[in-house]
Protein backbone atom coordinates (compact mmCIF):
# COMPACT_ATOMS: atom_id res chain seq x y z
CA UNK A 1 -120.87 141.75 -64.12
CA UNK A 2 -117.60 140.15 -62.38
CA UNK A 3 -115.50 138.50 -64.50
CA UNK A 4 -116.24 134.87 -64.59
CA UNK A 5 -113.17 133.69 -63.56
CA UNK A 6 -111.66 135.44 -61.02
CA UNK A 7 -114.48 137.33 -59.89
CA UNK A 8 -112.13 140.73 -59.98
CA UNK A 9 -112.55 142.60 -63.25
CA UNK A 10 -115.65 144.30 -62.67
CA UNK A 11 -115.45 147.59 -64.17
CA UNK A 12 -116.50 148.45 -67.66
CA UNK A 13 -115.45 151.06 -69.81
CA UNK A 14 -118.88 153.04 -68.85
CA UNK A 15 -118.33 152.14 -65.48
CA UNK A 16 -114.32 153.95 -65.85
CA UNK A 17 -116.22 156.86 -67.77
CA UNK A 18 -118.50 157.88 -65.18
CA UNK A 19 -115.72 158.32 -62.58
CA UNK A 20 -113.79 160.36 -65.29
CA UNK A 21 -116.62 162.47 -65.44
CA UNK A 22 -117.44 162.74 -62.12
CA UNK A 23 -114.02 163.35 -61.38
CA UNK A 24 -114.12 166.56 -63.90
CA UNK A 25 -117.87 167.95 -64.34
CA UNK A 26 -118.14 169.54 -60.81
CA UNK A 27 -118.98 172.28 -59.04
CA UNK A 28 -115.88 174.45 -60.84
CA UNK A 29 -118.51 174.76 -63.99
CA UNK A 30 -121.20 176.49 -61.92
CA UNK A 31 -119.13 179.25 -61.09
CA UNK A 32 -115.46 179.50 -63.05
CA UNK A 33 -117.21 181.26 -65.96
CA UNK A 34 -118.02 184.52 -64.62
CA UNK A 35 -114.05 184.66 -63.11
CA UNK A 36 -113.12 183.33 -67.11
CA UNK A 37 -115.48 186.32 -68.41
CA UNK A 38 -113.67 189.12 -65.99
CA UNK A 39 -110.74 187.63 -67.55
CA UNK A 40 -110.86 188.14 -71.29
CA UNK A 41 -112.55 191.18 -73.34
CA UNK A 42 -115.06 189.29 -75.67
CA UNK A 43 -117.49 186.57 -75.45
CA UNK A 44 -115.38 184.27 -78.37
CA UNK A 45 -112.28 184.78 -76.13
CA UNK A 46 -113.99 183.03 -72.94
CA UNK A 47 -115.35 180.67 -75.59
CA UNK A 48 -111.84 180.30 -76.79
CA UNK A 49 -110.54 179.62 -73.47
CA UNK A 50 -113.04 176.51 -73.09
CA UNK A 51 -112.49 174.71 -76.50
CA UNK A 52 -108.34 175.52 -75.45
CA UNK A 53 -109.01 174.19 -71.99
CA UNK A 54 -110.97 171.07 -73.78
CA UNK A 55 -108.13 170.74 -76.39
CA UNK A 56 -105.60 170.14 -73.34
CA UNK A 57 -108.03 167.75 -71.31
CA UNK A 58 -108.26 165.74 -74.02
CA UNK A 59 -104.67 165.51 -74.83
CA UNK A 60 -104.20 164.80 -71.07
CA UNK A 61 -106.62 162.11 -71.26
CA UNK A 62 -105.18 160.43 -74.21
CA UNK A 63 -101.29 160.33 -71.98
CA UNK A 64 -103.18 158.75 -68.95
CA UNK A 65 -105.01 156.23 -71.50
CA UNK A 66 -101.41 155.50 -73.06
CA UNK A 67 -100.07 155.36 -69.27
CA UNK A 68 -102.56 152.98 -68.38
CA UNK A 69 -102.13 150.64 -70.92
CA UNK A 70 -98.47 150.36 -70.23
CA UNK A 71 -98.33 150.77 -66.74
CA UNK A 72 -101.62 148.21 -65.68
CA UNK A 73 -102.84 147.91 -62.67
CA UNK A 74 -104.18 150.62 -59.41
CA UNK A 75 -103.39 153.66 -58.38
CA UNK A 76 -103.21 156.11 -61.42
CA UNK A 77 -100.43 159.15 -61.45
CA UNK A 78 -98.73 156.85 -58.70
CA UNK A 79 -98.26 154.03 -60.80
CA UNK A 80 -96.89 156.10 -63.38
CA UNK A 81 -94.75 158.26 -61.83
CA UNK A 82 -93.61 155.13 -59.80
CA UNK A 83 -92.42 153.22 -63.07
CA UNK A 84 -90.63 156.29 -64.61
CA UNK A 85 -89.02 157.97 -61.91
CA UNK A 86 -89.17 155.80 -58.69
CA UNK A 87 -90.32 155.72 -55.31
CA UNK A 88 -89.45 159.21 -54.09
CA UNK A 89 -91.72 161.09 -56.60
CA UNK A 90 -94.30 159.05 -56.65
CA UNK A 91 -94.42 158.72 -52.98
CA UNK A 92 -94.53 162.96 -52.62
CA UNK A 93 -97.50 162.40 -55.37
CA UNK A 94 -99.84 160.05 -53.21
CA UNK A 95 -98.69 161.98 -49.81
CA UNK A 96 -100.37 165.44 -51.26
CA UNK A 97 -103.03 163.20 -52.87
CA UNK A 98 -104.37 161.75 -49.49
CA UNK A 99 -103.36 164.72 -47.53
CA UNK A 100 -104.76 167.56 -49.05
CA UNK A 101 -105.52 167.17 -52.53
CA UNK A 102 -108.11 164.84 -52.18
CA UNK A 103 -109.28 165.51 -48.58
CA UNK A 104 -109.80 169.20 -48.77
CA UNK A 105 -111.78 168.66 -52.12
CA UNK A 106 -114.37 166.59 -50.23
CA UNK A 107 -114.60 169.49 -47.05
CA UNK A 108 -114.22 171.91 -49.74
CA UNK A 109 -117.00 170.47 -51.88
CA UNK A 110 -118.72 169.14 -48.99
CA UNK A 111 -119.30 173.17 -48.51
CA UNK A 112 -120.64 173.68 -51.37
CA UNK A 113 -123.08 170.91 -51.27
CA UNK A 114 -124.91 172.48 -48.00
CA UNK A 115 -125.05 175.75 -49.13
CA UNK A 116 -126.84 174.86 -52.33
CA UNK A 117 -128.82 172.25 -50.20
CA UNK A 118 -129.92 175.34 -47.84
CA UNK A 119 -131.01 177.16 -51.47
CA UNK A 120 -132.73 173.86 -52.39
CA UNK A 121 -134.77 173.27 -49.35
CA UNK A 122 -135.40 176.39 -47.62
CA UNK A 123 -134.65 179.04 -50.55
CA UNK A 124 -131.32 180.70 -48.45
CA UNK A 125 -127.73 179.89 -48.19
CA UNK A 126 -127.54 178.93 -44.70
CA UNK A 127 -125.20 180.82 -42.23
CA UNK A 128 -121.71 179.20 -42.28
CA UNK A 129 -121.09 177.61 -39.04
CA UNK A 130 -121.00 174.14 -37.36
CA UNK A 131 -124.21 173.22 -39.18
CA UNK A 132 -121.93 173.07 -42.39
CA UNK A 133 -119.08 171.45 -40.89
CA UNK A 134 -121.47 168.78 -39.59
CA UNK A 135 -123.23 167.91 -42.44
CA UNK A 136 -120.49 167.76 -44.45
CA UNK A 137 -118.73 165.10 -42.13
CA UNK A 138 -121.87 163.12 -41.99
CA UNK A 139 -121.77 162.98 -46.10
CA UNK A 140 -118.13 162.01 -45.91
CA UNK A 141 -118.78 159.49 -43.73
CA UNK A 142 -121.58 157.78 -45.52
CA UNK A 143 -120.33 157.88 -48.56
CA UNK A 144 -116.79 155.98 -47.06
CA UNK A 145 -119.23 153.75 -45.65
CA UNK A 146 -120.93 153.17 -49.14
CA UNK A 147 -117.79 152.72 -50.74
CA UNK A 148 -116.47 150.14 -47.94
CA UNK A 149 -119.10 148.29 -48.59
CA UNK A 150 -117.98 147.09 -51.92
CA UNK A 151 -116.83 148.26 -55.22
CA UNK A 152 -120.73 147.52 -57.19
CA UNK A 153 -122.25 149.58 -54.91
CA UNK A 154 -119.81 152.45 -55.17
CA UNK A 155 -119.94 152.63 -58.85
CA UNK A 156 -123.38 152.12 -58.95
CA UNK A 157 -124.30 154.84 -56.97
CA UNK A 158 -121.59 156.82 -58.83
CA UNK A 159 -123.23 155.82 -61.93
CA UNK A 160 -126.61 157.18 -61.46
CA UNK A 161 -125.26 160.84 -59.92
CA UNK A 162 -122.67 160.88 -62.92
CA UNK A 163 -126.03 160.49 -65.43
CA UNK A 164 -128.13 162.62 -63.45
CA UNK A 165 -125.92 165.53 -63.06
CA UNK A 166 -124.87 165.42 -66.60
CA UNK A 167 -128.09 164.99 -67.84
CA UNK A 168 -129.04 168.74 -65.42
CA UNK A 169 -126.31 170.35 -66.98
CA UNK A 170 -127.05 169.10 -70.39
CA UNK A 171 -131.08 170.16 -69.62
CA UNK A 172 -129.36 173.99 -68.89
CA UNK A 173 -127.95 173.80 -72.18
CA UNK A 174 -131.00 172.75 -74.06
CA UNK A 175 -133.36 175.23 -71.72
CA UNK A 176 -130.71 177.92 -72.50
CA UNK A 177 -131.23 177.42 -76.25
CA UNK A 178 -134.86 176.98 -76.26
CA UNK A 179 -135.64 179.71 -74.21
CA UNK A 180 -132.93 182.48 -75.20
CA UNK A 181 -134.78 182.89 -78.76
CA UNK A 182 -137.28 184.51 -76.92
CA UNK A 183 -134.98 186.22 -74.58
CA UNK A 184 -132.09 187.82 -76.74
CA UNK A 185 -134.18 191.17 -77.53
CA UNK A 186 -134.49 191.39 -73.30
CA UNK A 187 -131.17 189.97 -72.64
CA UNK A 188 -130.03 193.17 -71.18
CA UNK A 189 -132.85 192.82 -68.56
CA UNK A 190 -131.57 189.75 -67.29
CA UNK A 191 -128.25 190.85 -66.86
CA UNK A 192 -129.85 193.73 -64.83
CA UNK A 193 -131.46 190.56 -63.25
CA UNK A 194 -128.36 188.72 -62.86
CA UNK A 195 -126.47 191.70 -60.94
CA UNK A 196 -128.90 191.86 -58.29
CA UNK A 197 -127.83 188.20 -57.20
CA UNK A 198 -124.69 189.80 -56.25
CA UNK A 199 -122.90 193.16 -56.80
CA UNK A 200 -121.36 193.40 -60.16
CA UNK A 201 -117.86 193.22 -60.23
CA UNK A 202 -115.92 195.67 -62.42
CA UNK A 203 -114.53 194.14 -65.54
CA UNK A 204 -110.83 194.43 -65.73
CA UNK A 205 -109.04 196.95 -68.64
CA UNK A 206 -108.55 194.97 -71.91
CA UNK A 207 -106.26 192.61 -71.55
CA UNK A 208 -106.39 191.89 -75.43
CA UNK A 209 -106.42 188.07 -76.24
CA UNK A 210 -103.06 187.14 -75.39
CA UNK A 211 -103.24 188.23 -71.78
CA UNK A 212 -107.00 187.52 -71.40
CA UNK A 213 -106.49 183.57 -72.59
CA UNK A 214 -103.78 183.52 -69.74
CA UNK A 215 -105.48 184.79 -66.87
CA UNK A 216 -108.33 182.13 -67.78
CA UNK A 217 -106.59 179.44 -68.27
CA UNK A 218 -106.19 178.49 -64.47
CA UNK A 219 -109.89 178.53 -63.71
CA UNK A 220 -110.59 176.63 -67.09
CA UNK A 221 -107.85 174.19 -66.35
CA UNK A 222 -109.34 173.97 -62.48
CA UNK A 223 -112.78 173.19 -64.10
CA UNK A 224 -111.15 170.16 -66.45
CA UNK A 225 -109.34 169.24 -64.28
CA UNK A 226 -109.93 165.87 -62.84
CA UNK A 227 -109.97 162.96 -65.31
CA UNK A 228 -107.35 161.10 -63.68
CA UNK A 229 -109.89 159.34 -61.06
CA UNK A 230 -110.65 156.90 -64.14
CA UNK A 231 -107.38 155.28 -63.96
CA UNK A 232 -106.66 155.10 -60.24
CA UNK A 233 -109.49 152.19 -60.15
CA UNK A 234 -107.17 150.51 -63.47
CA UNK A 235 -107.04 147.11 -61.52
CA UNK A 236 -110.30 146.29 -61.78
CA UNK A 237 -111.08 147.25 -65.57
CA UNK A 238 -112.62 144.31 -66.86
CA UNK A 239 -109.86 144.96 -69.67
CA UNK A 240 -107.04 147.54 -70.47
CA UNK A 241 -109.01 149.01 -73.45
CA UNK A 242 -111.94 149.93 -70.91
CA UNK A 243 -109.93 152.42 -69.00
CA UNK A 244 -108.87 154.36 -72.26
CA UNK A 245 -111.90 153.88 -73.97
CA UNK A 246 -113.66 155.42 -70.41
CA UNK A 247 -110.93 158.03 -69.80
CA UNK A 248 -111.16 159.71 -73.65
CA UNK A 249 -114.69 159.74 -73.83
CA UNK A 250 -115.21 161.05 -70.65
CA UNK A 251 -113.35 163.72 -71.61
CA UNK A 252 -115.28 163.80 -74.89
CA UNK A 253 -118.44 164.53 -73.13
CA UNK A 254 -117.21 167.56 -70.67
CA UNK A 255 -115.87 169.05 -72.99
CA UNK A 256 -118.96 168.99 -75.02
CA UNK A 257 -120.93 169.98 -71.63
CA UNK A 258 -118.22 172.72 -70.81
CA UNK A 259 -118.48 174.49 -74.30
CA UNK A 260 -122.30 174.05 -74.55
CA UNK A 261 -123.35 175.77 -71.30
CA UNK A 262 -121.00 178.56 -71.47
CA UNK A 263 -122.70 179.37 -74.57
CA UNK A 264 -126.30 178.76 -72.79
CA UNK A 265 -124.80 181.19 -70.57
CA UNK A 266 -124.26 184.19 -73.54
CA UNK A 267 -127.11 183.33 -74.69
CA UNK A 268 -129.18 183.69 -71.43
CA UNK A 269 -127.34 186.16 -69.89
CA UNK A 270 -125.10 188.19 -72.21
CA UNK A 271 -121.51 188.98 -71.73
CA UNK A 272 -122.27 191.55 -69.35
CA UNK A 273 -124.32 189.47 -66.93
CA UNK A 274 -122.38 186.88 -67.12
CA UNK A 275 -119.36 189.46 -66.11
CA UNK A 276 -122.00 190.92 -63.19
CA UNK A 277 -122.87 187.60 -61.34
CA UNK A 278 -120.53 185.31 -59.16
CA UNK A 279 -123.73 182.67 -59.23
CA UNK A 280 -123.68 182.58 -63.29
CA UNK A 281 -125.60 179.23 -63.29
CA UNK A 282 -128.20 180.28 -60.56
CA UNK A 283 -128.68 183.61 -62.88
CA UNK A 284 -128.78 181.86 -65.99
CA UNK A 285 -131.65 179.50 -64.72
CA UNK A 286 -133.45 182.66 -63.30
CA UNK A 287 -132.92 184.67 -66.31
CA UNK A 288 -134.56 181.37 -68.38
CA UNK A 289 -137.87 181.20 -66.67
CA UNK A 290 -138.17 184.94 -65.10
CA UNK A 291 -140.32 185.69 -68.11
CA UNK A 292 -142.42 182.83 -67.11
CA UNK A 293 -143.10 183.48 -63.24
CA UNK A 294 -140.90 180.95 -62.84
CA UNK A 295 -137.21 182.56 -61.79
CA UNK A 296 -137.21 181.10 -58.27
CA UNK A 297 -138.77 177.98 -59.32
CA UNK A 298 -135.48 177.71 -61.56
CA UNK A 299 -133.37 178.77 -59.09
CA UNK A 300 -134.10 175.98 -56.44
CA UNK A 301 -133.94 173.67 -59.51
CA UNK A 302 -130.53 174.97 -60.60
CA UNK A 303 -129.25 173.84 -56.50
CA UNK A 304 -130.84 171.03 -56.67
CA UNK A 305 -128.23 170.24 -59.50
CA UNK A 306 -125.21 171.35 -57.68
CA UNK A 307 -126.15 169.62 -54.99
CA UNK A 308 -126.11 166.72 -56.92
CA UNK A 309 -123.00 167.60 -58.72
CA UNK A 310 -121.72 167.94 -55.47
CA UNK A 311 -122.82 164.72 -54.14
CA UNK A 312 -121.37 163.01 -56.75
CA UNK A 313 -117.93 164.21 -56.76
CA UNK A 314 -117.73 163.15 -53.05
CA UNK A 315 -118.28 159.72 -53.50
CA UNK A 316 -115.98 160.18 -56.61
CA UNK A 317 -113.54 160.83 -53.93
CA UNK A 318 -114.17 158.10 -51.40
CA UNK A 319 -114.61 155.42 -54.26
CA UNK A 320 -111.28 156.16 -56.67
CA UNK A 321 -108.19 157.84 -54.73
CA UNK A 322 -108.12 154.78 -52.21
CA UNK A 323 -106.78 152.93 -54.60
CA UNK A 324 -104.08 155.29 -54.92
CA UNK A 325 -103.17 154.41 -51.48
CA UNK A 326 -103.42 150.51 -51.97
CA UNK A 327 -101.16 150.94 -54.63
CA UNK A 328 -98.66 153.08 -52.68
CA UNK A 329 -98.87 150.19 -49.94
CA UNK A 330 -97.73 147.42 -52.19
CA UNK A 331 -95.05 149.23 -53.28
CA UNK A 332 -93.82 149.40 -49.20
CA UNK A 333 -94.92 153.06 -49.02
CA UNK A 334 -97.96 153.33 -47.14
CA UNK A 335 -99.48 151.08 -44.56
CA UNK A 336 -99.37 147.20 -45.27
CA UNK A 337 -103.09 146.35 -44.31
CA UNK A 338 -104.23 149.01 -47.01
CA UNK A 339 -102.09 146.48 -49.48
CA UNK A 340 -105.02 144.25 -49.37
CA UNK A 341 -108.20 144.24 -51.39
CA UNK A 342 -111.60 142.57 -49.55
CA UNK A 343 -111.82 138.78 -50.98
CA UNK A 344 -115.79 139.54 -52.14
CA UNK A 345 -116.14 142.78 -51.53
CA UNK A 346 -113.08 144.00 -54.23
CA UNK A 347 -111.73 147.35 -52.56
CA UNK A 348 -109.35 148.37 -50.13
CA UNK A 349 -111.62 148.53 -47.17
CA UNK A 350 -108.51 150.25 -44.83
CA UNK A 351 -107.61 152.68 -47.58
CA UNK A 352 -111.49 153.67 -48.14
CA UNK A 353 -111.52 154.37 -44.20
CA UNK A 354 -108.08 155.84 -44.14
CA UNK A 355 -109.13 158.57 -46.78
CA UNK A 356 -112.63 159.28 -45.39
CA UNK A 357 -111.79 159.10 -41.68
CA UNK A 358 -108.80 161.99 -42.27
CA UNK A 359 -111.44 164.09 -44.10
CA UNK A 360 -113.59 163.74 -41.79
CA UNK A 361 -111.35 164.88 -39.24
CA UNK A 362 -109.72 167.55 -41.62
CA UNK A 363 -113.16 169.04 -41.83
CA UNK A 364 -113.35 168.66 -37.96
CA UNK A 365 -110.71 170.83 -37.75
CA UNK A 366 -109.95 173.23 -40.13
CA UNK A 367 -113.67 174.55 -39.56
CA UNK A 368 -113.96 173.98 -35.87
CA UNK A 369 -110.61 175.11 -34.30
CA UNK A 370 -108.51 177.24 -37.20
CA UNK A 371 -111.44 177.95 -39.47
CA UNK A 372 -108.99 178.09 -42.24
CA UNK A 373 -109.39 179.29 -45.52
CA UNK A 374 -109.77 176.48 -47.81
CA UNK A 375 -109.92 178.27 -50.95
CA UNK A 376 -106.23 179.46 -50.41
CA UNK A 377 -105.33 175.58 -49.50
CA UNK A 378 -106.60 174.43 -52.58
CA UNK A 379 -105.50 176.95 -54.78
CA UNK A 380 -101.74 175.55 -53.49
CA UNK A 381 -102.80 172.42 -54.09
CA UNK A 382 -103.76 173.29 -58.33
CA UNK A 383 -100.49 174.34 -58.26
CA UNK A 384 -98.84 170.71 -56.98
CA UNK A 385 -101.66 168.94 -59.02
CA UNK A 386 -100.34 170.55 -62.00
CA UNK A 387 -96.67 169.50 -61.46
CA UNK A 388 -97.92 165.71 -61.29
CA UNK A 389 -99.58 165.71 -64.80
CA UNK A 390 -96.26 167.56 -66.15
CA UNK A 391 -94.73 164.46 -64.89
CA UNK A 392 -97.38 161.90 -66.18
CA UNK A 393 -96.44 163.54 -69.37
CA UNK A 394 -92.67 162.76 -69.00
CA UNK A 395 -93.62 159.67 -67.48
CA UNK A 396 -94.89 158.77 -71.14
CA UNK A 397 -91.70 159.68 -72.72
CA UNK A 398 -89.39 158.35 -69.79
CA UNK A 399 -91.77 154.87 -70.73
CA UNK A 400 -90.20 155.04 -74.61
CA UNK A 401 -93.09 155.64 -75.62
CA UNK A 402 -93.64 156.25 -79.62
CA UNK A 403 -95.59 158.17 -82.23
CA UNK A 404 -98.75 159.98 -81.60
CA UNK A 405 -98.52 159.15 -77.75
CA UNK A 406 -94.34 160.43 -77.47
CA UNK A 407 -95.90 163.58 -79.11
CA UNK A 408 -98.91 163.96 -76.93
CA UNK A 409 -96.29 163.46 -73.99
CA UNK A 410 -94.30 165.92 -74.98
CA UNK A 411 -96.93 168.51 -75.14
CA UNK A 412 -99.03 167.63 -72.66
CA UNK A 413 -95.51 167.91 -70.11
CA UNK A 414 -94.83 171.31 -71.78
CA UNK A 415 -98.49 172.97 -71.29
CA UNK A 416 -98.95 171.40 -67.52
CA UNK A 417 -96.04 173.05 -66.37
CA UNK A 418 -96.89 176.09 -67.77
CA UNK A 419 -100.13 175.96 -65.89
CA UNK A 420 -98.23 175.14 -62.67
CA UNK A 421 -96.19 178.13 -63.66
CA UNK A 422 -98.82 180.22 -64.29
CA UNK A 423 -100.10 179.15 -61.16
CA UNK A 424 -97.22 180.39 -59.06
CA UNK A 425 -97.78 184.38 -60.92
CA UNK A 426 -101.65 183.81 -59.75
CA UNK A 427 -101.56 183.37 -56.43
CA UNK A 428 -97.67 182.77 -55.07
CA UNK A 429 -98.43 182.43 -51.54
CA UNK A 430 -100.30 179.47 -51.96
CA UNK A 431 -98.54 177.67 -54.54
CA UNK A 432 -95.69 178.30 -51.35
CA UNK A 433 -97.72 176.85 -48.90
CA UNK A 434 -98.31 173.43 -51.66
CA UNK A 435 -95.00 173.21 -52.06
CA UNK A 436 -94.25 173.20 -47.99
CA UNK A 437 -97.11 170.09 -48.38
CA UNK A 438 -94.03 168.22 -50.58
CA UNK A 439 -91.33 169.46 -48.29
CA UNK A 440 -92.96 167.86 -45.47
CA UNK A 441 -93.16 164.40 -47.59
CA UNK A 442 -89.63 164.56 -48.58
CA UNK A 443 -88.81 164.62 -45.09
CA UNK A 444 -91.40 161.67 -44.15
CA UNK A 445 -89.85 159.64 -46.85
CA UNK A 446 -86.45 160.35 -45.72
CA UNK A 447 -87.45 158.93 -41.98
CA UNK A 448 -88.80 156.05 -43.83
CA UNK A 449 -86.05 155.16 -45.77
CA UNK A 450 -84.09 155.15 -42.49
CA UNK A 451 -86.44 153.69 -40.00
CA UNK A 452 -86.71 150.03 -41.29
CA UNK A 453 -84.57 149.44 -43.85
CA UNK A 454 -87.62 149.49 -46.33
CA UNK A 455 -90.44 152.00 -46.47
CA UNK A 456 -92.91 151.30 -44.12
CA UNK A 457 -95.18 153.86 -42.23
CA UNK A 458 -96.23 151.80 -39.43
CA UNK A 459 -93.27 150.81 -38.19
């Protein structure tokens, strides 16, 4: 409920939670485990690379809790970065947030979400074309419609896909334990099963564990990534110790879910399958009920999940990161009218457009006249993501910060920008073209600065 007085604080730590989680458990977990399985020699290694990847989320999560409470208020990495290093920084943060971080996840994910809703409904990944570029806009738009429409009916409806789709992936896990028992002796059979969903692809040389926990470490660290969401709603935490208390256990809970299912997936499919199938959830559901008669049953089951997975990561998207831009627009950096929240309806109705509208028309686009690859744009955009939490860690130390949360900090700064790092030896071309995204904002900040005499981007 609204807070008595003011009628503002209406988030609770559960409500903060769900957005963490719906900000992390996506679509990354229904696929990054066969590219973490190609990467490392041994079943305990990929497990290894999960608790690792968990070990790091969960440190990350602790510096954004400690952020928040010293740095209250909206808009997140922002705010932080804002209070520790200034305007400039923080300003190149919510300029690849709105422009490309955020956006291409929803035309990225919007993808995603018809595909698996082709598998759902008519048992077939539909043919890429308009049909998917329409329907994704039309999700995008109603969910920034939802989401104008106030801030209890955004998180409610991002309450009940955060609970459903954890509750699917938490229903793998428990089907995957029930079930293997009677599978292991046939498990080879399913991974015969699982490489007919698509051609196996050959596993690399042994890396040994060094070099295998490296190479998965940037699609673990994709999968985790996302926990930041909670605290760019901060403003409207009915108190300080809700968006912690949501941010950490968030984090508690994928982590659990991450581990959990990848061993459901062992178990189901062996290492081998799980090394011969791109679709490792699909083939793990498949491989769960085959025995049964049931393996295509399971399989529009499985999409149905993704699909809400899906669903629920896109109005993750047109609920939290408009915040982001409200708080960028108070601080003189974006446009004034987002600077205002609705008197009843407690969100930045301009800012909700603003983000959905240029997704919308991102979509429009990139699929329509360039038909650009995406995947390559995003994989830039890990790479700038990753610079930003190396900063939120500094941030923490820049903020005299003390104790347990200087350490954290300090750690948490070192690993992210090994990640970012990492990313550049992964795929350099786009971690280029994410860079050029910064570039461009140094130079729109510089016009700013001398347009008006303050920052203004309407002027």
């Amino acid at each position: 409920m609204a807070d008595a007085a003011s009628g503002t604080k209406q988030l609770s730590a559960f409500d903060i939670g769900c957005i963490a989680v719906s900000g992390i458990l996506g679509v990354g977990i229904f696929f990054t485990p066969h590219r973490v399985a190609l990467a490392v020699d041994a079943p305990g290694h990929a497990l290894l690379a999960w608790v690792l990847g968990g070990v790091v989320a969960l440190v990350g999560a602790f510096v954004f809790a400690a952020l928040a409470r010293r740095v209250p208020g909206h808009g997140g990495t922002f705010s932080f970065v804002h209070a520790a290093f200034g305007p400039l920084p923080a300003f190149l943060y919510g300029w690849a947030n709105w422009l490309v971080i955020q956006s291409g996840a929803l035309v990225v994910i919007g993808a995603v979400m018809v595909d698996y809703a082709g598998v759902l409904c008519f048992g077939e990944v539909p043919a890429a074309g308009s049909l998917r570029a329409i329907v994704t806009i039309l999700a995008i738009l109603v969910f920034t419609a939802t989401n104008a429409a106030g801030l209890r009916l955004g998180s409610g409806v991002q309450n009940t896909l955060t609970v459903l789709k954890t509750g699917a992936v938490f229903a793998l896990v428990l089907l995957g334990f029930v079930v293997a028992s009677g599978l292991v002796a046939s498990s080879s059979a399913a991974a015969s099963a699982a490489a007919t969903v698509t051609p196996p692809t050959p596993p690399p040389a042994g890396r040994g564990l060094f070099l295998g926990l490296l190479a998965a470490m940037l699609p673990v660290m994709f999968s985790y990534g996302g926990w930041q969401q909670g605290s760019f709603v901060a403003g409207v935490a009915r108190h300080p110790r809700a968006v912690a208390v949501g941010i950490v256990g968030g984090v508690v809970v994928v982590v659990l879910a991450y581990v959990s299912v990848n061993v459901a997936f062992f178990a189901l499919l062996g290492f081998d399958g799980a090394r011969a199938t791109a679709t490792i959830g699909a083939s793990a559901a498949r491989a769960a009920l085959e025995p049964f008669g049931h393996g295509a049953l399971a399989e529009r089951v499985f999409a149905g999940m993704v699909v809400a997975s899906s669903l629920g990561i896109m109005n993750t998207i047109c609920l939290a990161p408009p915040f982001v831009l409200h708080a960028m627009a108070k601080q003189g950096l974006f446009l004034p009218s987002v600077a205002n929240l609705h008197a009843t309806r407690r969100v930045p109705v301009v800012g909700v457009l603003v983000q959905g509208l240029w997704a919308a028309l991102l979509c429009a686009v990139t699929q329509f006249a360039f038909a650009l690859d995406l995947g390559f744009l995003l994989d830039g955009v890990v790479f700038v993501d990753w610079i930003f939490y190396a900063l939120c860690g500094a941030a923490l130390l820049r903020l005299r910060a003390r104790g347990a949360a200087a350490l954290s900090g300090l750690v948490f700064t070192v690993v992210a920008a090994a990640i970012a790092l990492g990313a550049i030896w992964v795929n350099p071309s786009a971690s280029l073209a994410g860079l050029a995204v910064l570039a461009l904002g140094c130079l729109v900040f510089s016009a700013m600065r001398r347009g008006a005499g303050r920052p203004r981007l309407d002027s």
